[in-house]
N, C-alpha and C. Protein backbone atom coordinates (compact mmCIF):
# COMPACT_ATOMS: atom_id res chain seq x y z
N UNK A 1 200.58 180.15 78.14
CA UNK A 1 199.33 180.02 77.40
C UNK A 1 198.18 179.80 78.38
N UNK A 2 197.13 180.44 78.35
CA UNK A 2 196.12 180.50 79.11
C UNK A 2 195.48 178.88 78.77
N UNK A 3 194.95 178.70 80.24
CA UNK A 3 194.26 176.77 80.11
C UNK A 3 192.76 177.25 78.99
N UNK A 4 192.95 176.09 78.21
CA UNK A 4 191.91 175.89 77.56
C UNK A 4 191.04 174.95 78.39
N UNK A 5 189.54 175.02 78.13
CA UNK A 5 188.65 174.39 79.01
C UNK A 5 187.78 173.16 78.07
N UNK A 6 188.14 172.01 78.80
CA UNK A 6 187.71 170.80 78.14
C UNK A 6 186.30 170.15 78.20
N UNK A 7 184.98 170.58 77.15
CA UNK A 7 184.04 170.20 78.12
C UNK A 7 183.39 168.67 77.20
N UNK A 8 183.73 168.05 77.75
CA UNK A 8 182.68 166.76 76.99
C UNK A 8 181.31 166.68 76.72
N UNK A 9 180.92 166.39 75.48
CA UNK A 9 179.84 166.08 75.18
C UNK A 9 179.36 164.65 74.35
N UNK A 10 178.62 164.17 75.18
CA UNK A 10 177.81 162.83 75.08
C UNK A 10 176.59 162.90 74.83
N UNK A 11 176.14 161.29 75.04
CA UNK A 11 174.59 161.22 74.91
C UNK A 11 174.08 159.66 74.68
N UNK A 12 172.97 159.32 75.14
CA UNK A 12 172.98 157.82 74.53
C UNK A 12 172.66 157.66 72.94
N UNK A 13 172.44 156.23 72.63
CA UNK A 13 172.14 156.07 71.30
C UNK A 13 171.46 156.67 70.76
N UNK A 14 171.44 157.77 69.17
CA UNK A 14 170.22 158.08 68.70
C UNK A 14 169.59 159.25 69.75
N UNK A 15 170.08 159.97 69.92
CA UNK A 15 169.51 160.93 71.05
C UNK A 15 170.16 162.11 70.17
N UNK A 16 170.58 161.98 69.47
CA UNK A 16 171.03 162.94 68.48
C UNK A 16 172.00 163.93 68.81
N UNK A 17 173.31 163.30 69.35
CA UNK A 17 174.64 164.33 69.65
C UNK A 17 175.53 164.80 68.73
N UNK A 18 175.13 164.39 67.22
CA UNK A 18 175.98 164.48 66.11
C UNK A 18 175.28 165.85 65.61
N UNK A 19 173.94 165.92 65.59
CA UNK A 19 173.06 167.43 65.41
C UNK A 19 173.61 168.25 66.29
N UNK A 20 173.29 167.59 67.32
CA UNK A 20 174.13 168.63 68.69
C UNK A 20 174.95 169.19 68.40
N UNK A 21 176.50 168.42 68.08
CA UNK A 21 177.58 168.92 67.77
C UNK A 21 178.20 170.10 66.55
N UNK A 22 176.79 169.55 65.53
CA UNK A 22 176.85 170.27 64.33
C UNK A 22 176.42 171.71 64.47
N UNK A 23 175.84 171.87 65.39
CA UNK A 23 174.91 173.27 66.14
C UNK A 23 176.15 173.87 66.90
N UNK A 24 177.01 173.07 67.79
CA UNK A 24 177.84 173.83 68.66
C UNK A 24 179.18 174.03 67.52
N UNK A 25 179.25 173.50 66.30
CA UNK A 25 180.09 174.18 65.66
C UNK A 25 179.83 175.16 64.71
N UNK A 26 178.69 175.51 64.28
CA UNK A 26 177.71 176.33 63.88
C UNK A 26 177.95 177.45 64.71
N UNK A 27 178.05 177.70 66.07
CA UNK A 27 177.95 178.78 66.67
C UNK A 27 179.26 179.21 66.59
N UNK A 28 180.39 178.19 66.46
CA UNK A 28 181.89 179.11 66.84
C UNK A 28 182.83 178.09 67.56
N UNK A 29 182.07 177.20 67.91
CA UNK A 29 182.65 176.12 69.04
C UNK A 29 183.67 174.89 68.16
N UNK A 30 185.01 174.90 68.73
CA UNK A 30 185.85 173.90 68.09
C UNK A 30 185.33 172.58 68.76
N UNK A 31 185.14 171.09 67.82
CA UNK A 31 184.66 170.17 68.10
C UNK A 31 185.81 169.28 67.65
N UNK A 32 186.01 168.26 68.60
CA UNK A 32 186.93 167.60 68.17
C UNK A 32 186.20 165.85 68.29
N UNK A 33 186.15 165.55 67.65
CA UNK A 33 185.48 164.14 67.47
C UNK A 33 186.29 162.86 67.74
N UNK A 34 185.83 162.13 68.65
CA UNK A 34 186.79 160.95 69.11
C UNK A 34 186.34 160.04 68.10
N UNK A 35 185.44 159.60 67.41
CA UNK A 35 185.01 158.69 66.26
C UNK A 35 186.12 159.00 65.21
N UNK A 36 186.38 160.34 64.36
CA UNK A 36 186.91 160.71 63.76
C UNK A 36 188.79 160.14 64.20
N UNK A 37 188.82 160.53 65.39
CA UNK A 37 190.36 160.82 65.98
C UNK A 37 190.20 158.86 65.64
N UNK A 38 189.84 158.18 66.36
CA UNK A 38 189.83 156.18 65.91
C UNK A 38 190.01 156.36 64.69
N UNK A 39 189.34 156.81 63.61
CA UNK A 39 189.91 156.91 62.57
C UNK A 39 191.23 156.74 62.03
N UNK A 40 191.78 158.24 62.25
CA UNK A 40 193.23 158.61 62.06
C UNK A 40 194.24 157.62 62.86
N UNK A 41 193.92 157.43 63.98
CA UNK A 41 194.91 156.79 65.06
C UNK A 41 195.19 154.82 64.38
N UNK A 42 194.15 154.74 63.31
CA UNK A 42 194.08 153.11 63.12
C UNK A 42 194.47 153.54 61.63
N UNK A 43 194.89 154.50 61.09
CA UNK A 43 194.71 154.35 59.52
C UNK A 43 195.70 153.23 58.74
N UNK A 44 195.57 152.59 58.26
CA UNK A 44 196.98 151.92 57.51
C UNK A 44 198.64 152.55 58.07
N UNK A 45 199.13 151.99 58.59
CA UNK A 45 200.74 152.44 58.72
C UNK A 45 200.94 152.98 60.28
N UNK A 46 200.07 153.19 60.75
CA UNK A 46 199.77 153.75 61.89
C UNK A 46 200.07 152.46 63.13
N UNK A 47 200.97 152.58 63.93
CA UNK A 47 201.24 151.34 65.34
C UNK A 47 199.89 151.01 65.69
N UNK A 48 198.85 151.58 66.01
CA UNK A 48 197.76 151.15 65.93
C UNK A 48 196.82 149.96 65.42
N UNK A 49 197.03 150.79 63.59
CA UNK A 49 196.76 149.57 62.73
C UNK A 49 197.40 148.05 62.93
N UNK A 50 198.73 147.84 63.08
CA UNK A 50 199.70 147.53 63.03
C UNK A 50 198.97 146.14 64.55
N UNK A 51 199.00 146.87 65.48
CA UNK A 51 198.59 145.83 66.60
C UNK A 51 197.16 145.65 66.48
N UNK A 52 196.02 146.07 65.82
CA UNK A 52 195.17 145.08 65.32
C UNK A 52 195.27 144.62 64.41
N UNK A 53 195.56 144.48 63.69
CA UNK A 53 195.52 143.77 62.53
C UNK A 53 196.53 141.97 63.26
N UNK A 54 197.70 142.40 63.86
CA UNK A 54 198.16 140.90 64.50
C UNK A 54 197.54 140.77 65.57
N UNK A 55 196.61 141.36 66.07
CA UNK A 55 195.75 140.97 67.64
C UNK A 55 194.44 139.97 66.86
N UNK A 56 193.95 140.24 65.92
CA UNK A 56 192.85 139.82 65.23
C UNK A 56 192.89 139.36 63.95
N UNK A 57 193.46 139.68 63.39
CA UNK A 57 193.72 139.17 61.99
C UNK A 57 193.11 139.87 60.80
N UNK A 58 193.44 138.95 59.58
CA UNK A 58 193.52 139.98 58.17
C UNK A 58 192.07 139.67 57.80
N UNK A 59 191.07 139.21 58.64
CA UNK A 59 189.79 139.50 58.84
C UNK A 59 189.15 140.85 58.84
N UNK A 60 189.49 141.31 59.54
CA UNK A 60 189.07 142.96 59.80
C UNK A 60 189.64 143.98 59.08
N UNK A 61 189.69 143.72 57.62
CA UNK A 61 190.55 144.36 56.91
C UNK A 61 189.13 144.14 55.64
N UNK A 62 189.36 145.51 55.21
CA UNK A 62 188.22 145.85 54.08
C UNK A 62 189.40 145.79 52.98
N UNK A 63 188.28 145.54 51.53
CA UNK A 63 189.05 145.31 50.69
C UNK A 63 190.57 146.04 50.34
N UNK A 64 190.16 147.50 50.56
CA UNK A 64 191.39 148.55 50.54
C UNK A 64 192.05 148.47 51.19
N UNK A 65 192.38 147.20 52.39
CA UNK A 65 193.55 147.30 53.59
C UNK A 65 193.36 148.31 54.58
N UNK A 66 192.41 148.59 54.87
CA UNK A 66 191.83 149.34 55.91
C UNK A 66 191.01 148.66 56.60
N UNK A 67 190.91 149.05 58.45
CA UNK A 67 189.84 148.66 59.06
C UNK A 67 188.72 148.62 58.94
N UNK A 68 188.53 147.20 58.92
CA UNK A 68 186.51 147.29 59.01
C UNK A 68 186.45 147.46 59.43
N UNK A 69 185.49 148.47 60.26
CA UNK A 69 185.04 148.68 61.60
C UNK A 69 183.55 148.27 61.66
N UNK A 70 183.03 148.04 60.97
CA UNK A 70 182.00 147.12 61.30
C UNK A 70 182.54 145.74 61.83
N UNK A 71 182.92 144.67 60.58
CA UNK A 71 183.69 143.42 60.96
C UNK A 71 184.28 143.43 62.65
N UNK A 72 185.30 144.41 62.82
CA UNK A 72 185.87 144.73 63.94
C UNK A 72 184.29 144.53 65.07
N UNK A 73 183.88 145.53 64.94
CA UNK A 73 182.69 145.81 65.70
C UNK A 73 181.91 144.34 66.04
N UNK A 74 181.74 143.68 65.31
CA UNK A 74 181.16 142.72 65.51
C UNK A 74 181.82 141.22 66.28
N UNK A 75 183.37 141.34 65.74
CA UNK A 75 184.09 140.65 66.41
C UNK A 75 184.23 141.16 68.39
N UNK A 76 184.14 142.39 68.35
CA UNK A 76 184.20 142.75 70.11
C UNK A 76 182.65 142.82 70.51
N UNK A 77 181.70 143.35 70.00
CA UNK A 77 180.88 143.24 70.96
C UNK A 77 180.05 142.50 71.64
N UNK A 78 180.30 141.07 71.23
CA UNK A 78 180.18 139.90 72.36
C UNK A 78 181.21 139.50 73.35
N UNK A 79 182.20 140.01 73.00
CA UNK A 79 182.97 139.26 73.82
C UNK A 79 183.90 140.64 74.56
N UNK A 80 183.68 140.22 75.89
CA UNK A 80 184.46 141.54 76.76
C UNK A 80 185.47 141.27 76.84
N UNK A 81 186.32 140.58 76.70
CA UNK A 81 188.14 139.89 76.48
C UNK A 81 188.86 141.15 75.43
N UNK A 82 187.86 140.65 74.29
CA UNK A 82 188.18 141.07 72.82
C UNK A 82 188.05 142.57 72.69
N UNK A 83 186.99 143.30 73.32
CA UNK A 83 186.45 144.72 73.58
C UNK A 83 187.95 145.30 74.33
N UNK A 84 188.14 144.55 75.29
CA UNK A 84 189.36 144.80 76.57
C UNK A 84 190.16 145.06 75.40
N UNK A 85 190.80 143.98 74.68
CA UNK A 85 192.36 144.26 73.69
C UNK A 85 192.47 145.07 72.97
N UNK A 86 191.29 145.50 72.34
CA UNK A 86 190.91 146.83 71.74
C UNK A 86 191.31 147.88 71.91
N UNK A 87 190.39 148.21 72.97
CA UNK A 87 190.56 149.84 73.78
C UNK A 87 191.88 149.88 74.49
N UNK A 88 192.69 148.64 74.94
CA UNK A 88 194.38 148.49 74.93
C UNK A 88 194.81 149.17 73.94
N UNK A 89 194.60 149.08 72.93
CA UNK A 89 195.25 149.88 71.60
C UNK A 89 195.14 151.21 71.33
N UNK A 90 193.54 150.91 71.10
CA UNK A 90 193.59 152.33 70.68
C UNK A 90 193.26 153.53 71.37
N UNK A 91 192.58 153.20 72.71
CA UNK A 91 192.18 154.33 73.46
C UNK A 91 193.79 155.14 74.23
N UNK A 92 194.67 154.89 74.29
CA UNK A 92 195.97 155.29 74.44
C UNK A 92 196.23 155.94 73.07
N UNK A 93 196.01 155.95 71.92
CA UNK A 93 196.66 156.56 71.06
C UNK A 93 195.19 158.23 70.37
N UNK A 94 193.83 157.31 70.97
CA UNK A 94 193.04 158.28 70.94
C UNK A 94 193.07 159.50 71.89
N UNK A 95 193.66 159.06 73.02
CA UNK A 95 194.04 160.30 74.50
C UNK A 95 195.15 161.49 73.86
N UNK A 96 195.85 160.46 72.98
CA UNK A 96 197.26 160.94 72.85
C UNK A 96 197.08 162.18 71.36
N UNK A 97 196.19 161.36 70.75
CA UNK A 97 195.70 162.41 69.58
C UNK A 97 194.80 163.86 70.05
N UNK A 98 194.10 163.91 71.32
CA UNK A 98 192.92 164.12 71.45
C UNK A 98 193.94 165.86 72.69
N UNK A 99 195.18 165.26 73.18
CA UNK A 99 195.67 165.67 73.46
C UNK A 99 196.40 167.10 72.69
N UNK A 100 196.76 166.09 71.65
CA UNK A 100 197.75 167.01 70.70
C UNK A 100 196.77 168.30 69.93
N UNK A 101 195.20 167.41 69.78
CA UNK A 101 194.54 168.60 68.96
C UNK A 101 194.08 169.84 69.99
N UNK A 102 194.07 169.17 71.38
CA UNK A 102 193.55 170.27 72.50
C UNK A 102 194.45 171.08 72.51
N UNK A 103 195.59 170.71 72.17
CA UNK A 103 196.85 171.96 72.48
C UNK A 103 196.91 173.00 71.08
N UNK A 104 197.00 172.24 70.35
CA UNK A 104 196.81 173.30 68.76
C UNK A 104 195.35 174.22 68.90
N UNK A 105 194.40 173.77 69.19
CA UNK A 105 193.33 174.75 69.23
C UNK A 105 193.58 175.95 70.41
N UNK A 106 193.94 175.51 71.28
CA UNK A 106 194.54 176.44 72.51
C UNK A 106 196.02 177.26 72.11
N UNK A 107 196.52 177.02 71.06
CA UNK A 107 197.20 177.80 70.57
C UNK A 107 197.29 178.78 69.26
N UNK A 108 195.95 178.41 69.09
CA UNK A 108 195.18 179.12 67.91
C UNK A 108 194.30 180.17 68.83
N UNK A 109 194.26 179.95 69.71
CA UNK A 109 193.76 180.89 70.98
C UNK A 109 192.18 180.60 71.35
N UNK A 110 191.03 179.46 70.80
CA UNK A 110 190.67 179.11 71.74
C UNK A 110 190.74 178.42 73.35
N UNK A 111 189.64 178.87 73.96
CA UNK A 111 189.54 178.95 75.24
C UNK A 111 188.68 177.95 75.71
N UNK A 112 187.35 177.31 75.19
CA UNK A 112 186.89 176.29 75.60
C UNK A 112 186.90 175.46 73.93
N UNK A 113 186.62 174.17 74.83
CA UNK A 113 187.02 173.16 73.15
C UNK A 113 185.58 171.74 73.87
N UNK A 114 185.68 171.60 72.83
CA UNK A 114 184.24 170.45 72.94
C UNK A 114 184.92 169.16 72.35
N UNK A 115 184.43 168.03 73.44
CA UNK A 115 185.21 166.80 72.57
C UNK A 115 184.32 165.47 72.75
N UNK A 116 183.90 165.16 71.53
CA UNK A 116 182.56 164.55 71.51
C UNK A 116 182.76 162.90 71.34
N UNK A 117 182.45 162.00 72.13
CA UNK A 117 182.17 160.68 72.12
C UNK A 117 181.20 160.23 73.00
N UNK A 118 180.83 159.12 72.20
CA UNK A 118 179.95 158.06 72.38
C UNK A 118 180.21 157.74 73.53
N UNK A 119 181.22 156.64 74.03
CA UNK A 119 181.47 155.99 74.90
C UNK A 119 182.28 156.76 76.12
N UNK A 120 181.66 158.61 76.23
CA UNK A 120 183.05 158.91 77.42
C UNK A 120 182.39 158.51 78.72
N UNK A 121 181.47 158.34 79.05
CA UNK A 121 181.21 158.30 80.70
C UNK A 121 181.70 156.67 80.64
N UNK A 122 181.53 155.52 79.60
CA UNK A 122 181.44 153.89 79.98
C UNK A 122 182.97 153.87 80.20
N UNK A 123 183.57 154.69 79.07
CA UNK A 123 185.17 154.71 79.33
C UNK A 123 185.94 155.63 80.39
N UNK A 124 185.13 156.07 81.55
CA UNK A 124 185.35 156.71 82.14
C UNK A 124 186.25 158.28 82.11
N UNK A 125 186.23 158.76 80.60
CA UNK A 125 186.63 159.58 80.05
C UNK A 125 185.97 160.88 80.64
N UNK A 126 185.10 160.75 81.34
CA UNK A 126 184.44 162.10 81.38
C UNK A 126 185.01 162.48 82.75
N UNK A 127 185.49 161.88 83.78
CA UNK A 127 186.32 162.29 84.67
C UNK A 127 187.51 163.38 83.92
N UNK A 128 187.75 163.19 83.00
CA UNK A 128 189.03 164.09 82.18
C UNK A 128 188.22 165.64 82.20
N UNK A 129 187.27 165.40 81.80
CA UNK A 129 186.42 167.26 81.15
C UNK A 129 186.47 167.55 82.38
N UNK A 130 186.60 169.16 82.08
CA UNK A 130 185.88 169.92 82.79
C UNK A 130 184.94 170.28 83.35
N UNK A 131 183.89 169.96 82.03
CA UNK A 131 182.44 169.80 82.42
C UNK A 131 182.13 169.19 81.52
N UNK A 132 180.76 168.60 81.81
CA UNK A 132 180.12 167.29 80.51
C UNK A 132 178.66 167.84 80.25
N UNK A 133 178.45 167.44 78.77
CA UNK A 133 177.19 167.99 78.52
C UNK A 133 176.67 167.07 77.75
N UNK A 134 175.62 166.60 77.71
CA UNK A 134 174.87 165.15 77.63
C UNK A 134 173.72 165.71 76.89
N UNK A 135 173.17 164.98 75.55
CA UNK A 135 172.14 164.98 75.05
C UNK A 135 171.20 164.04 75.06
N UNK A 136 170.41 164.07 75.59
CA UNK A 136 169.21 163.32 75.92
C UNK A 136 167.41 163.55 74.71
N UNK A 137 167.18 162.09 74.72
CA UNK A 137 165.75 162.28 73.82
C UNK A 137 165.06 161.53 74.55
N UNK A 138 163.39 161.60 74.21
CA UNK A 138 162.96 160.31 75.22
C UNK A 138 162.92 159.31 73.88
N UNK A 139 162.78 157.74 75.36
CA UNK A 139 163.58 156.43 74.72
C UNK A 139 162.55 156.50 73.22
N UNK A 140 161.23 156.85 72.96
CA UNK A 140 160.52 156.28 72.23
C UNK A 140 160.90 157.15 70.74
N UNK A 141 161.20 158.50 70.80
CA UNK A 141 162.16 158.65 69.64
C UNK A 141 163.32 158.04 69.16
N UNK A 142 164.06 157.86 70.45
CA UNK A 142 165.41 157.30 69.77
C UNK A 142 165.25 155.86 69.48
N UNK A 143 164.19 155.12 69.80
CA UNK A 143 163.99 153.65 68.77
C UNK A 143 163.42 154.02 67.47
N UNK A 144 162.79 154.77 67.58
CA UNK A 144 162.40 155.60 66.15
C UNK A 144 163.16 155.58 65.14
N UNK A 145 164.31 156.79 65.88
CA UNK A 145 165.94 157.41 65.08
C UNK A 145 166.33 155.87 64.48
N UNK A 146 166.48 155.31 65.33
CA UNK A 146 167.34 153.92 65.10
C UNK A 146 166.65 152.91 64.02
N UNK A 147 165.58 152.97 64.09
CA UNK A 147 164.53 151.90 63.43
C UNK A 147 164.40 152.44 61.62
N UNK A 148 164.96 153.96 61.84
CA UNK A 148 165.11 154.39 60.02
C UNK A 148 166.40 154.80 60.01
N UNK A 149 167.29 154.97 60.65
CA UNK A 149 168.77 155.32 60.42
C UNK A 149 168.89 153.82 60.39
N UNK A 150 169.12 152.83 60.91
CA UNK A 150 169.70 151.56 60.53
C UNK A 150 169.20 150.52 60.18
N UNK A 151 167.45 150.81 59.89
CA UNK A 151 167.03 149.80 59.11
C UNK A 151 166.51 148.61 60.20
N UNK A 152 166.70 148.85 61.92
CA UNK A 152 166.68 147.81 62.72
C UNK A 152 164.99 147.44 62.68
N UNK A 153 164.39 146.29 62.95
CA UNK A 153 162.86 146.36 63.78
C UNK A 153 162.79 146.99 64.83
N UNK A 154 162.05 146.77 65.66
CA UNK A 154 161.27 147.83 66.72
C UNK A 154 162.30 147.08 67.71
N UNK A 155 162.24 145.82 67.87
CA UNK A 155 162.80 144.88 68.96
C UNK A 155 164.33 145.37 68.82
N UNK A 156 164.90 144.88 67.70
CA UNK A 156 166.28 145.37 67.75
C UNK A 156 166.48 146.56 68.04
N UNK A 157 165.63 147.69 67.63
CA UNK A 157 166.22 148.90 68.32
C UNK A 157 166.13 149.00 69.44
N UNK A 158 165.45 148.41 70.06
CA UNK A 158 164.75 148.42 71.81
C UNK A 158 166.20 147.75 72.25
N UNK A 159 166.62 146.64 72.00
CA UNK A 159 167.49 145.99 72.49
C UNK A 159 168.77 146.79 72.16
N UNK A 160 169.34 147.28 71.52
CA UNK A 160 170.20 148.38 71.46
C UNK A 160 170.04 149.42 72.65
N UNK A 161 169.11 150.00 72.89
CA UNK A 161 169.23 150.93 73.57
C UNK A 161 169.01 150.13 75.14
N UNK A 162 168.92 149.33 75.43
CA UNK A 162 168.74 148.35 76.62
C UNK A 162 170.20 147.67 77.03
N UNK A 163 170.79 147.52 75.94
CA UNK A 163 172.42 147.08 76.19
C UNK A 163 173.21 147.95 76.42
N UNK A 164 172.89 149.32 76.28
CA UNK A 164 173.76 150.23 76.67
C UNK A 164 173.05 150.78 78.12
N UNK A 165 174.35 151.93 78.62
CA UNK A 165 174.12 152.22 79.97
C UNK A 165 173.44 152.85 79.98
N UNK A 166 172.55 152.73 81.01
CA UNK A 166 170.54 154.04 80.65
C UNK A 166 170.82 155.33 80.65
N UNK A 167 170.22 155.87 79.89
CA UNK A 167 170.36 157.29 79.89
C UNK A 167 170.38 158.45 81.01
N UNK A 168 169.95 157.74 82.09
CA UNK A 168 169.21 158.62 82.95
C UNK A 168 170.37 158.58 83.90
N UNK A 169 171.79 157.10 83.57
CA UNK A 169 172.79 157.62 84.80
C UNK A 169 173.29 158.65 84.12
N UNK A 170 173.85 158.53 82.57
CA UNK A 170 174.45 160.10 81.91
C UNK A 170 174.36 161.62 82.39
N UNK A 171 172.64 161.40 82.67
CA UNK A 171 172.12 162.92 82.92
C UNK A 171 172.45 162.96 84.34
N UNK A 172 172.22 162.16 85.01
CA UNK A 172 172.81 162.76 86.45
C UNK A 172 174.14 162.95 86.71
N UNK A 173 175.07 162.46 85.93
CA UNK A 173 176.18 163.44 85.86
C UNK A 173 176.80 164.37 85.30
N UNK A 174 175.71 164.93 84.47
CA UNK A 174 176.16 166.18 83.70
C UNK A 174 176.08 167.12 84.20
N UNK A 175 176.67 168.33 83.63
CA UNK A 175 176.95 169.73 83.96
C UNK A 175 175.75 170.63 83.49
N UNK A 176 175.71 170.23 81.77
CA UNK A 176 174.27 170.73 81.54
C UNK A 176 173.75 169.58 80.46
N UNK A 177 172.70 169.43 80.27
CA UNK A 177 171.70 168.49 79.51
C UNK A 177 171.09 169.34 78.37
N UNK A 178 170.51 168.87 77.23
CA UNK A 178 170.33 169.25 76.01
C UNK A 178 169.12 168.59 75.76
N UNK A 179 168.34 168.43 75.76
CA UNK A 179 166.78 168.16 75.77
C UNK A 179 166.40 167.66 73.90
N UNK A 180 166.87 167.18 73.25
CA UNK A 180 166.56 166.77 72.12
C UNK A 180 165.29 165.92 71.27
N UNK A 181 163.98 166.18 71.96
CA UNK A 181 162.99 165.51 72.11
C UNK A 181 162.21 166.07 71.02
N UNK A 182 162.50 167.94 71.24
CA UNK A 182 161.65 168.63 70.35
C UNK A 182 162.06 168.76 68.82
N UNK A 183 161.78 170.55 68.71
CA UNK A 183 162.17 170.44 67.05
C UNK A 183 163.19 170.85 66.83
N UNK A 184 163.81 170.86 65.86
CA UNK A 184 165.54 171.23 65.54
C UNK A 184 165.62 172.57 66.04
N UNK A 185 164.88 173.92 66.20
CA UNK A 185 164.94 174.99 66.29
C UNK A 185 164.68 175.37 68.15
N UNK A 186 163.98 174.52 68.54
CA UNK A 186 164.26 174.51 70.12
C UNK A 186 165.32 173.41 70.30
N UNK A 187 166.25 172.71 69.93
CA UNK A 187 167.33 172.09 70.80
C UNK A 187 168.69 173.05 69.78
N UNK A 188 168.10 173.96 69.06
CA UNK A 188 169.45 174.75 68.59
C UNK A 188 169.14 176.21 69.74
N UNK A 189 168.18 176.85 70.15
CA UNK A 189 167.83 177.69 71.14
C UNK A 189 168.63 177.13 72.47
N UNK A 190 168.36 175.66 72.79
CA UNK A 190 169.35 175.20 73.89
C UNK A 190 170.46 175.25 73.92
N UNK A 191 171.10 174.45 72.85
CA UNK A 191 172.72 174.72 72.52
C UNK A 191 172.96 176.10 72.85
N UNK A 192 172.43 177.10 71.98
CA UNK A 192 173.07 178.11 72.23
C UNK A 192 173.21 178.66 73.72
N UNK A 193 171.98 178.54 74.26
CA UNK A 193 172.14 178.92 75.91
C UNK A 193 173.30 178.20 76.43
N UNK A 194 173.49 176.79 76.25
CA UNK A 194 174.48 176.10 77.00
C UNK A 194 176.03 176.60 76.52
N UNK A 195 176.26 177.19 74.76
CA UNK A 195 177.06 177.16 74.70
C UNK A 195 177.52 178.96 75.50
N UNK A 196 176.65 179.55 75.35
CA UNK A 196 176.91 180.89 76.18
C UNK A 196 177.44 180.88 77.63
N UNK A 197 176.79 179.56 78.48
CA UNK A 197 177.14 179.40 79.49
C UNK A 197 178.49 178.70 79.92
N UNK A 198 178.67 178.16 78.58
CA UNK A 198 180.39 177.56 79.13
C UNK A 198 181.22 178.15 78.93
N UNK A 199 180.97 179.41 78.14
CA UNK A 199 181.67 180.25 77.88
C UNK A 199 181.34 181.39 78.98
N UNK A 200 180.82 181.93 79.45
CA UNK A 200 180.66 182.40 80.85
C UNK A 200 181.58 181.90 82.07
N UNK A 201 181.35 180.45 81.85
CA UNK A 201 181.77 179.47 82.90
C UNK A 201 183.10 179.61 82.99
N UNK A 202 184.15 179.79 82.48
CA UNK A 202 185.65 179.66 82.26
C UNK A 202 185.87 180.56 83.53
């Protein structure tokens, strides 16, 4: 079977990689979502579920016996111990999922595959791709994005995007960058160039 080509795509907060993504599957491009894959990998019944739920307790459990992932969320992101026991769990079973879907699409006979998370450069995931492609906005939209997608004040969104890693190390290690500043119809003109080019690129 010919290698399928793995290219990651990121971005910081609110910089809009979920549009991104929706554009590169729009064109033809298989997207495989690591948000989605946490999902599946924690569902009820799942070894996953199973070691959080006794790592943390029947706290983090929404009424239906499913993960909060908010609750969850809130329980790790003060504390880097708790964040650590976490990604013990599940980022081993997210590799392992993320794995299995790269091989089914490559045997459906795509050739490049897109695999989209939040956290791949902090989790050092982006050493895995082939190539990485990073969406970037400037900071004063994406407190914007944030300030009506979640309802935050100006401060809280500022401080969100200040706790995470700056945008500007992302872009210097990307392959290609996605400029998301403008209007939906020039960062879908980009995609497409970029996605022509990774497909060139193979």
């Amino acid at each position: 079977m010919e290698q399928v080509t793995l290219i990651g795509l990121t971005g910081g907060i609110a910089a809009g990689k979920s549009t991104v993504a929706r554009i590169f599957a729009e064109l033809g491009a298989p997207v495989i979502d690591a948000d989605a894959l946490s999902r599946e990998v924690t569902a009820p019944g799942t070894a996953a579920f199973q070691r959080i739920v006794e790592s943390f307790g029947d706290g983090v459990l929404d009424p239906d016996g499913r993960i909060d992932r908010r609750a969850l969320g809130r329980l790790v992101f003060s504390d880097e111990e708790a964040r650590r026991r976490l990604e013990d769990i599940t980022h081993p079973a997210i590799i392992a999922a993320a794995r299995d879907r790269v091989a089914a699409l490559g045997r459906q006979g795509h050739r490049v595959v897109l695999y989209e998370a939040a956290l791949l450069v902090e989790a050092g995931r982006h050493r895995d791709m082939d190539r990485l492609v990073v969406v970037a906005a400037d900071d004063e939209q994406r407190v914007s994005r944030l300030m009506r997608r979640s309802g935050l004040t100006r401060e809280e969104a500022a401080a969100r995007l200040a706790a995470q890693l700056p945008q500007e190390r992302k872009v210097e290690l990307a392959d290609h960058v996605i400029d998301n500043s403008g209007s939906l119809e020039q960062t879908r003109a980009r995609v497409e160039e970029v996605w022509s080019s990774l497909q060139e690129d193979r």
